[in-house]
N, C-alpha and C. Protein backbone atom coordinates (compact mmCIF):
# COMPACT_ATOMS: atom_id res chain seq x y z
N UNK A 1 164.51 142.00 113.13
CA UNK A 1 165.42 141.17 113.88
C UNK A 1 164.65 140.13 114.69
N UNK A 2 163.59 140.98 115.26
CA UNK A 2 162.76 139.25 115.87
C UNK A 2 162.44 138.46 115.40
N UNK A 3 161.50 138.93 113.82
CA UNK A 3 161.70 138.08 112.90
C UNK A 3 162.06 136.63 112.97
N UNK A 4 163.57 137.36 112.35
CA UNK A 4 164.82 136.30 111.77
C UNK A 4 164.51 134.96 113.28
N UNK A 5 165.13 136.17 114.63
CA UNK A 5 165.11 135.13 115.43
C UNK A 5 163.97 134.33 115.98
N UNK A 6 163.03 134.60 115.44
CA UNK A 6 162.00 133.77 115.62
C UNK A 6 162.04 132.93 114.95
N UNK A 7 162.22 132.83 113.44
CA UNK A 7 162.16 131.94 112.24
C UNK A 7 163.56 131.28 112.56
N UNK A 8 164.54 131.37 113.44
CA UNK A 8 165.80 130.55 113.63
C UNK A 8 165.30 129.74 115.01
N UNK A 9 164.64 130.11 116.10
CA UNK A 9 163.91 129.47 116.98
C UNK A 9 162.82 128.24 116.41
N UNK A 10 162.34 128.51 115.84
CA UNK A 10 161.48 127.82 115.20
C UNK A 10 161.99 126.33 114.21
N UNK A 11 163.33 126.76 113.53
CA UNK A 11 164.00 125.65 112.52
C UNK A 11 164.73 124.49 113.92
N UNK A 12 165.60 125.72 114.92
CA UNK A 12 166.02 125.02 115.89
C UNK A 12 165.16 124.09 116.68
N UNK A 13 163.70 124.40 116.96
CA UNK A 13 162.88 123.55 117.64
C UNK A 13 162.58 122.44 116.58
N UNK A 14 162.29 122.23 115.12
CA UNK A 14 161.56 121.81 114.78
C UNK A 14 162.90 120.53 114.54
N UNK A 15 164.31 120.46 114.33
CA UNK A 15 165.30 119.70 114.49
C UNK A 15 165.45 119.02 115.94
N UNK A 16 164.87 120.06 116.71
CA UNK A 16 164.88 119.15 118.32
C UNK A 16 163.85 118.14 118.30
N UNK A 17 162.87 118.49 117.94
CA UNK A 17 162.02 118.18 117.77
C UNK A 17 161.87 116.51 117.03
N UNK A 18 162.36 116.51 116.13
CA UNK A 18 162.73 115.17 115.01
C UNK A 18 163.58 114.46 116.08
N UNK A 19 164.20 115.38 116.80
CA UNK A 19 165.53 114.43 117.18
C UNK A 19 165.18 113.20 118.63
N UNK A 20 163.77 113.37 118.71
CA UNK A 20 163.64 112.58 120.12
C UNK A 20 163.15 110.78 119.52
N UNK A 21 162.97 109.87 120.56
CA UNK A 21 163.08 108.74 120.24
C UNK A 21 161.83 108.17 121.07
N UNK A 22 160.65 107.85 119.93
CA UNK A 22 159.44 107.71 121.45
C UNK A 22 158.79 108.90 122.07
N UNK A 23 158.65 108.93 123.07
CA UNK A 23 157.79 109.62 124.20
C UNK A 23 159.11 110.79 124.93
N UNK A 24 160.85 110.08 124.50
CA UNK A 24 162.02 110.82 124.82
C UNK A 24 162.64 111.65 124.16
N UNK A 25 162.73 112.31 124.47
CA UNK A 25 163.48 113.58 123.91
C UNK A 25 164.37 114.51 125.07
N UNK A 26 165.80 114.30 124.23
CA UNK A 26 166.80 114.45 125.04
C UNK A 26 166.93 116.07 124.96
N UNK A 27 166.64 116.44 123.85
CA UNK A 27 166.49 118.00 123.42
C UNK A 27 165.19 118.71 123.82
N UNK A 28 164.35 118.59 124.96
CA UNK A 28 163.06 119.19 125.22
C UNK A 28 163.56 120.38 125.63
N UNK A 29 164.55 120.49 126.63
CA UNK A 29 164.91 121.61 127.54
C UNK A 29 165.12 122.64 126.55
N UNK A 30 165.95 122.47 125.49
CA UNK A 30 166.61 123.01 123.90
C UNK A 30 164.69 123.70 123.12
N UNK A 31 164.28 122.80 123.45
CA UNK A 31 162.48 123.51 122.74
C UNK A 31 162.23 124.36 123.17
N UNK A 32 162.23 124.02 124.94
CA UNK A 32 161.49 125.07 126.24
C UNK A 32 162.32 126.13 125.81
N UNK A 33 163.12 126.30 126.15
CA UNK A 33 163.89 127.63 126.05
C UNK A 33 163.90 128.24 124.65
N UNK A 34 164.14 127.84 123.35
CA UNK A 34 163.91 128.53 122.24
C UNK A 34 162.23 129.21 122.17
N UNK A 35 161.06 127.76 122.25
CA UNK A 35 159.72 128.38 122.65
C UNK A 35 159.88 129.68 123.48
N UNK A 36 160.14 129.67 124.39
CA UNK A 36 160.02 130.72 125.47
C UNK A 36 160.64 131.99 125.04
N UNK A 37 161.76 131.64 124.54
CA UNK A 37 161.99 133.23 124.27
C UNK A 37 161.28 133.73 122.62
N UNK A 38 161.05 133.16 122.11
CA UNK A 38 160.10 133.48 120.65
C UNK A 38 159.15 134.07 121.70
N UNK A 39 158.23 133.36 122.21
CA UNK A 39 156.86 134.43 122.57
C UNK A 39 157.06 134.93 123.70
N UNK A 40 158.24 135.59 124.40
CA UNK A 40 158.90 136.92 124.86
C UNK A 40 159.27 138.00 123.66
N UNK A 41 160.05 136.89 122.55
CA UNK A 41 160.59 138.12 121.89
C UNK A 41 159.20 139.12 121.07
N UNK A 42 158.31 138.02 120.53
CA UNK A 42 156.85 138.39 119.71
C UNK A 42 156.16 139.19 120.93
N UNK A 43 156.10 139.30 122.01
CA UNK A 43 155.64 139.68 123.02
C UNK A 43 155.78 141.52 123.27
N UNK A 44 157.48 141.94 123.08
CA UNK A 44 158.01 142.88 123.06
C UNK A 44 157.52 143.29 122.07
N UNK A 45 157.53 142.69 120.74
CA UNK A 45 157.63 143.39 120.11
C UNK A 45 156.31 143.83 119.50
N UNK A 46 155.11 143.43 119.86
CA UNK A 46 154.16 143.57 119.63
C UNK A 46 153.26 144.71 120.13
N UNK A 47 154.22 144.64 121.42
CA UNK A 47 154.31 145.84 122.25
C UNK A 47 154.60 147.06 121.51
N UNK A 48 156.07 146.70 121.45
CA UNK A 48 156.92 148.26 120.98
C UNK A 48 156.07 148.68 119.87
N UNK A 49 155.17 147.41 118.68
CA UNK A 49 154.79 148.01 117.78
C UNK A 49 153.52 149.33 117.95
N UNK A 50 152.34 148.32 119.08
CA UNK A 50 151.29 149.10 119.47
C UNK A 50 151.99 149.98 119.92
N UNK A 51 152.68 150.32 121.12
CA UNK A 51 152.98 151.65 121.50
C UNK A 51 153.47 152.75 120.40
N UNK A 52 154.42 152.31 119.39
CA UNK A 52 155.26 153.33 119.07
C UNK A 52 154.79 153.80 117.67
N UNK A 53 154.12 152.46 117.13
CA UNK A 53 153.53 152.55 115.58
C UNK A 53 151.89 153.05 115.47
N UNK A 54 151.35 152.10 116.13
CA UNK A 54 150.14 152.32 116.14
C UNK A 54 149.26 152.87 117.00
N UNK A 55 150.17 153.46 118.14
CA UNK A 55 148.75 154.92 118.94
C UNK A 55 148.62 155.71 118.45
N UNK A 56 147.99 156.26 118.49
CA UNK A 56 147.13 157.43 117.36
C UNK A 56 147.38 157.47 116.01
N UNK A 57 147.36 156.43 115.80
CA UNK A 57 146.90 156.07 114.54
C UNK A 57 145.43 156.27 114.12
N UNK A 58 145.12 157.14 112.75
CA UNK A 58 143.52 157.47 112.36
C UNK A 58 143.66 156.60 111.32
N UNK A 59 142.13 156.34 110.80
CA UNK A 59 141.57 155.88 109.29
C UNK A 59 141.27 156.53 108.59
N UNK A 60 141.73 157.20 107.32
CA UNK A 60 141.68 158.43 106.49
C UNK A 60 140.27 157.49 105.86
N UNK A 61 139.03 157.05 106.35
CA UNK A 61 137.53 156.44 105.61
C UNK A 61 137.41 156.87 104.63
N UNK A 62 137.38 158.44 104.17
CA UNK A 62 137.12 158.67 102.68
C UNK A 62 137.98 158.35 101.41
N UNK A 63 139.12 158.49 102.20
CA UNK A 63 140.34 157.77 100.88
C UNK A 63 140.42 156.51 100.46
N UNK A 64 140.04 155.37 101.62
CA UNK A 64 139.84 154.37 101.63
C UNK A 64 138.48 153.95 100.72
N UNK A 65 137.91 154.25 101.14
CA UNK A 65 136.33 153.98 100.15
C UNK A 65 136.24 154.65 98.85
N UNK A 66 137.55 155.84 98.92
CA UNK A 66 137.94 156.46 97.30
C UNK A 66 138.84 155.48 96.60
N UNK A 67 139.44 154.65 96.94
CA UNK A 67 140.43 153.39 96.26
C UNK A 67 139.80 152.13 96.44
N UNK A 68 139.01 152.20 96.86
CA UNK A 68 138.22 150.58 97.20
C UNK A 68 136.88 150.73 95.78
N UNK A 69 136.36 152.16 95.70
CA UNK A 69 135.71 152.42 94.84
C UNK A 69 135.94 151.82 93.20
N UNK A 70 137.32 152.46 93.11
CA UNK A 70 138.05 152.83 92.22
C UNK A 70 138.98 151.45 91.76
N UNK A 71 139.23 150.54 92.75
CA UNK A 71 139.69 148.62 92.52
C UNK A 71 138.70 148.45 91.59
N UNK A 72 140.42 148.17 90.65
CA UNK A 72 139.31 147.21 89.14
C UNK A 72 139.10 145.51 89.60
N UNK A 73 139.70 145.17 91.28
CA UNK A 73 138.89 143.51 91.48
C UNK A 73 137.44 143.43 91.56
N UNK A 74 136.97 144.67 91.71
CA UNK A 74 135.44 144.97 92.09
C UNK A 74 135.04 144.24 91.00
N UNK A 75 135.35 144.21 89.70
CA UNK A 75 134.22 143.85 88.80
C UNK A 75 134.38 142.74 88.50
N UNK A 76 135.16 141.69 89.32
CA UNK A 76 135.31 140.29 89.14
C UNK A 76 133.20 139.64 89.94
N UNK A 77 133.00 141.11 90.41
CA UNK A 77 131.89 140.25 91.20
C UNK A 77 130.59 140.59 90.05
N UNK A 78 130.93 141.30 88.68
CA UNK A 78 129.97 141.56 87.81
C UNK A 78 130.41 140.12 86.59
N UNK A 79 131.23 139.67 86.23
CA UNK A 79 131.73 138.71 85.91
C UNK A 79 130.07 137.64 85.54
N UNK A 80 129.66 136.94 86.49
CA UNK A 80 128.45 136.27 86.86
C UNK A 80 127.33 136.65 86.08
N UNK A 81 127.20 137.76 85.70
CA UNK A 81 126.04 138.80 85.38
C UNK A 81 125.80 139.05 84.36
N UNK A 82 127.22 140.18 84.07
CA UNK A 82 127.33 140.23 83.06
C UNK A 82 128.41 139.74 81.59
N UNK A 83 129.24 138.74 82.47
CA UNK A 83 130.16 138.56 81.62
C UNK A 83 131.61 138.73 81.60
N UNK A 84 132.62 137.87 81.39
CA UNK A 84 134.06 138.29 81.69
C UNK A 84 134.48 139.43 80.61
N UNK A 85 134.41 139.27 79.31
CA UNK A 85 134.83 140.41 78.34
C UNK A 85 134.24 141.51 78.85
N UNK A 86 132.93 141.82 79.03
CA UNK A 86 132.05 143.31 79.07
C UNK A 86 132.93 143.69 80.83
N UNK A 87 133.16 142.40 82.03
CA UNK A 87 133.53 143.19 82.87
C UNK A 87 135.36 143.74 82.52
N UNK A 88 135.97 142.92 82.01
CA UNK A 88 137.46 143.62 81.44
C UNK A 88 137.21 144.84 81.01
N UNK A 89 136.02 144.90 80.05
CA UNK A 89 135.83 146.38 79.26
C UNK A 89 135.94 147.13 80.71
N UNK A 90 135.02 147.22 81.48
CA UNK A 90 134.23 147.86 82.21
C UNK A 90 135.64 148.59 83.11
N UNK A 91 136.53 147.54 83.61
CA UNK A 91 137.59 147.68 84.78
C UNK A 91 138.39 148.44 83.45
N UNK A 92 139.03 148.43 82.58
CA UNK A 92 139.86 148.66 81.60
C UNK A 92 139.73 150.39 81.64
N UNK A 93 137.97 150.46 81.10
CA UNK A 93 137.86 151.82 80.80
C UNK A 93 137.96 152.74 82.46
N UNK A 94 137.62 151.76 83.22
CA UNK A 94 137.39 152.53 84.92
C UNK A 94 138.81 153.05 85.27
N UNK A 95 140.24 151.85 85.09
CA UNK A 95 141.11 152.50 85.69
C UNK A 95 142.20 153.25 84.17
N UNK A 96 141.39 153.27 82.94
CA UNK A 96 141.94 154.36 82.44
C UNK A 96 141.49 155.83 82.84
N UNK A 97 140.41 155.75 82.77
CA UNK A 97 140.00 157.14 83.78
C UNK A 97 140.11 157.55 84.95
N UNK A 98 140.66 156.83 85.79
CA UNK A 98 140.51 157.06 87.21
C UNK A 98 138.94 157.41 87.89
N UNK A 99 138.08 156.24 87.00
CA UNK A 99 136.69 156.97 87.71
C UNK A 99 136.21 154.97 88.44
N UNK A 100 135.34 155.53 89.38
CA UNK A 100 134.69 154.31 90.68
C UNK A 100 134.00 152.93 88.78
N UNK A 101 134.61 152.16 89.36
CA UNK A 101 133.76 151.12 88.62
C UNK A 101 132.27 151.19 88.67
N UNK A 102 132.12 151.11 89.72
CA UNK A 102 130.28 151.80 89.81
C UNK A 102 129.98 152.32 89.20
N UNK A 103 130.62 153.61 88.49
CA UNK A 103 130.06 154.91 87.55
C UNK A 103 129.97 153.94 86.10
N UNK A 104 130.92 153.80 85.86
CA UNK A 104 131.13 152.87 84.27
C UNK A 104 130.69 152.33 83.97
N UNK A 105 130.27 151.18 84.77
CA UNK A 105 129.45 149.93 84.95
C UNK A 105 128.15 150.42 84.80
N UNK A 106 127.64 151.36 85.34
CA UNK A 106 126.38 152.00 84.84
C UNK A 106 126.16 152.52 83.65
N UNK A 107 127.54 153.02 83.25
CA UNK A 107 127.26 153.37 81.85
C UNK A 107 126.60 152.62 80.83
N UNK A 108 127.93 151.29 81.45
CA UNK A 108 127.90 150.36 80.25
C UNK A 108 127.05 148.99 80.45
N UNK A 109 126.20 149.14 81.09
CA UNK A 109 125.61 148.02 81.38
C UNK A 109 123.95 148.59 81.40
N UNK A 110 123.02 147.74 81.48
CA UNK A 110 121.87 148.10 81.58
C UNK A 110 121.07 147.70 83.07
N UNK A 111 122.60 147.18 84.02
CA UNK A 111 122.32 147.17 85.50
C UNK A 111 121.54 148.42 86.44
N UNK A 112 120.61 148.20 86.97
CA UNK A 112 120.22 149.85 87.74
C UNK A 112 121.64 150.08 88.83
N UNK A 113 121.53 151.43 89.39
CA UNK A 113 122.66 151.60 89.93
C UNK A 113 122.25 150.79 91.28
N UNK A 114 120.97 150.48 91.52
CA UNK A 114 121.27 149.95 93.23
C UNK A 114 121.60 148.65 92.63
N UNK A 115 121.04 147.97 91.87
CA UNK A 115 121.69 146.50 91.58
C UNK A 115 123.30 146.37 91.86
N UNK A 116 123.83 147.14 91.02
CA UNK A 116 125.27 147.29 91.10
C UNK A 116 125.76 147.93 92.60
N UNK A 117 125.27 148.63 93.16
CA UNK A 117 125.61 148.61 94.60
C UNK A 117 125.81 147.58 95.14
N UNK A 118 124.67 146.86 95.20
CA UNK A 118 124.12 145.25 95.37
C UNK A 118 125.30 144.33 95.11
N UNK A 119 125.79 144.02 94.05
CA UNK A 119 126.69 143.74 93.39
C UNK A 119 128.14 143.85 93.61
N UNK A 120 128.09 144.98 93.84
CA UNK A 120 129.70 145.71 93.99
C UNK A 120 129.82 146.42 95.92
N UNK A 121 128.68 145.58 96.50
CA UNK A 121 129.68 146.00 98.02
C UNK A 121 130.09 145.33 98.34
N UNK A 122 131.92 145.94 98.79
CA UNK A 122 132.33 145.15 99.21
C UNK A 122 132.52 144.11 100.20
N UNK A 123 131.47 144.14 101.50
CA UNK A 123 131.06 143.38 102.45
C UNK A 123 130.83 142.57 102.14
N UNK A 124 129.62 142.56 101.19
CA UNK A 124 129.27 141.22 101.04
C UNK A 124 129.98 140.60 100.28
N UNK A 125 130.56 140.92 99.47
CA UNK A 125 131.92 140.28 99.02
C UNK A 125 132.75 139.33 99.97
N UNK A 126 133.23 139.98 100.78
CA UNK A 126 133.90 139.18 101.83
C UNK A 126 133.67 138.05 102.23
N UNK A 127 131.90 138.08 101.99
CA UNK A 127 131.18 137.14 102.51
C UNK A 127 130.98 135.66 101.83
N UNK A 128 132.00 135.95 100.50
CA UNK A 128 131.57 134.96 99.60
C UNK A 128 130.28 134.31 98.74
N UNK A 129 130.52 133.19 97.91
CA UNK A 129 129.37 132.80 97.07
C UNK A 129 129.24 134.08 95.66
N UNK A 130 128.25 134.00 94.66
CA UNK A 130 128.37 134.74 93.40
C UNK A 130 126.95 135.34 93.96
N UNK A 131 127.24 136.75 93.47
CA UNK A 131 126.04 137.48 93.46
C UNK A 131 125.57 137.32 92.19
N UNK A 132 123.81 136.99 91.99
CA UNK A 132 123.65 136.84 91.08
C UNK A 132 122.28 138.16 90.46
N UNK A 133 122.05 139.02 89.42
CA UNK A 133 121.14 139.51 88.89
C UNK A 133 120.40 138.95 87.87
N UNK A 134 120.12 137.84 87.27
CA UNK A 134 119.31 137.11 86.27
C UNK A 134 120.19 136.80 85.16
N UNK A 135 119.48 136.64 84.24
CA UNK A 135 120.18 136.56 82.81
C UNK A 135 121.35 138.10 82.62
N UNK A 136 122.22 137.62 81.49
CA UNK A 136 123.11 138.50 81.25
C UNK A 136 122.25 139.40 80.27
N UNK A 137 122.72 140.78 80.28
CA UNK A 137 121.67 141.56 79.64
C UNK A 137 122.68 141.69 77.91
């Protein structure tokens, strides 16, 4: 519901907004007050969320790093290396098995496993640019 009325605050300002002439605008007061109550209403509710949603809230880390493992996007970062077909193979056979791309990729590649660590963490991922290991093997 804040939402909505935020995204209806927002259409309403942005029509007040058009509607002035110059430096005048007969509709400012119409801004102030829609502005104002959007970041009251985002305010509450950001609130109610931390309080009611997110205190004690945990990070289940091992499940997380068990599905982050196990993401067939991981091997978009072997792509560079070794190749778009061999990495399709690679993700294809990983999430028919339900096993970590890491494991497979070792199978099927002649990458050492720290290379592919190298390769496949996801940090540095984040970080952008192509990781590169030499020629494609």
């Amino acid at each position: 519901m804040i939402a909505a009325q935020v995204m209806g605050n927002d259409a309403t300002i942005t029509v007040a907004a058009a509607s002035g002439n110059f430096q005048l605008n007969v509709m400012l007061p119409l801004i102030a007050y829609n502005l104002l109550q959007s970041v009251e209403l985002l305010g509450i509710g950001s609130r109610n969320l931390a309080d009611n949603a997110l205190a004690g809230f945990t990070v289940n880390h091992d499940r997380l790093e068990d599905a982050l493992a196990r993401n067939p996007i991981l091997v978009t970062a072997l792509n560079a290396v070794i190749g778009y077909e061999r990495g399709a193979a690679i993700a294809k056979k990983a999430y028919a098995e339900g096993r970590p791309i890491l494991d497979v990729a070792a199978e099927m590649t002649q990458l050492s496993v720290q290379e592919l660590r190298r390769l496949l963490d996801p940090k540095m991922l984040t970080e952008g640019g192509i990781p590169s290991a030499g020629p494609r093997d």
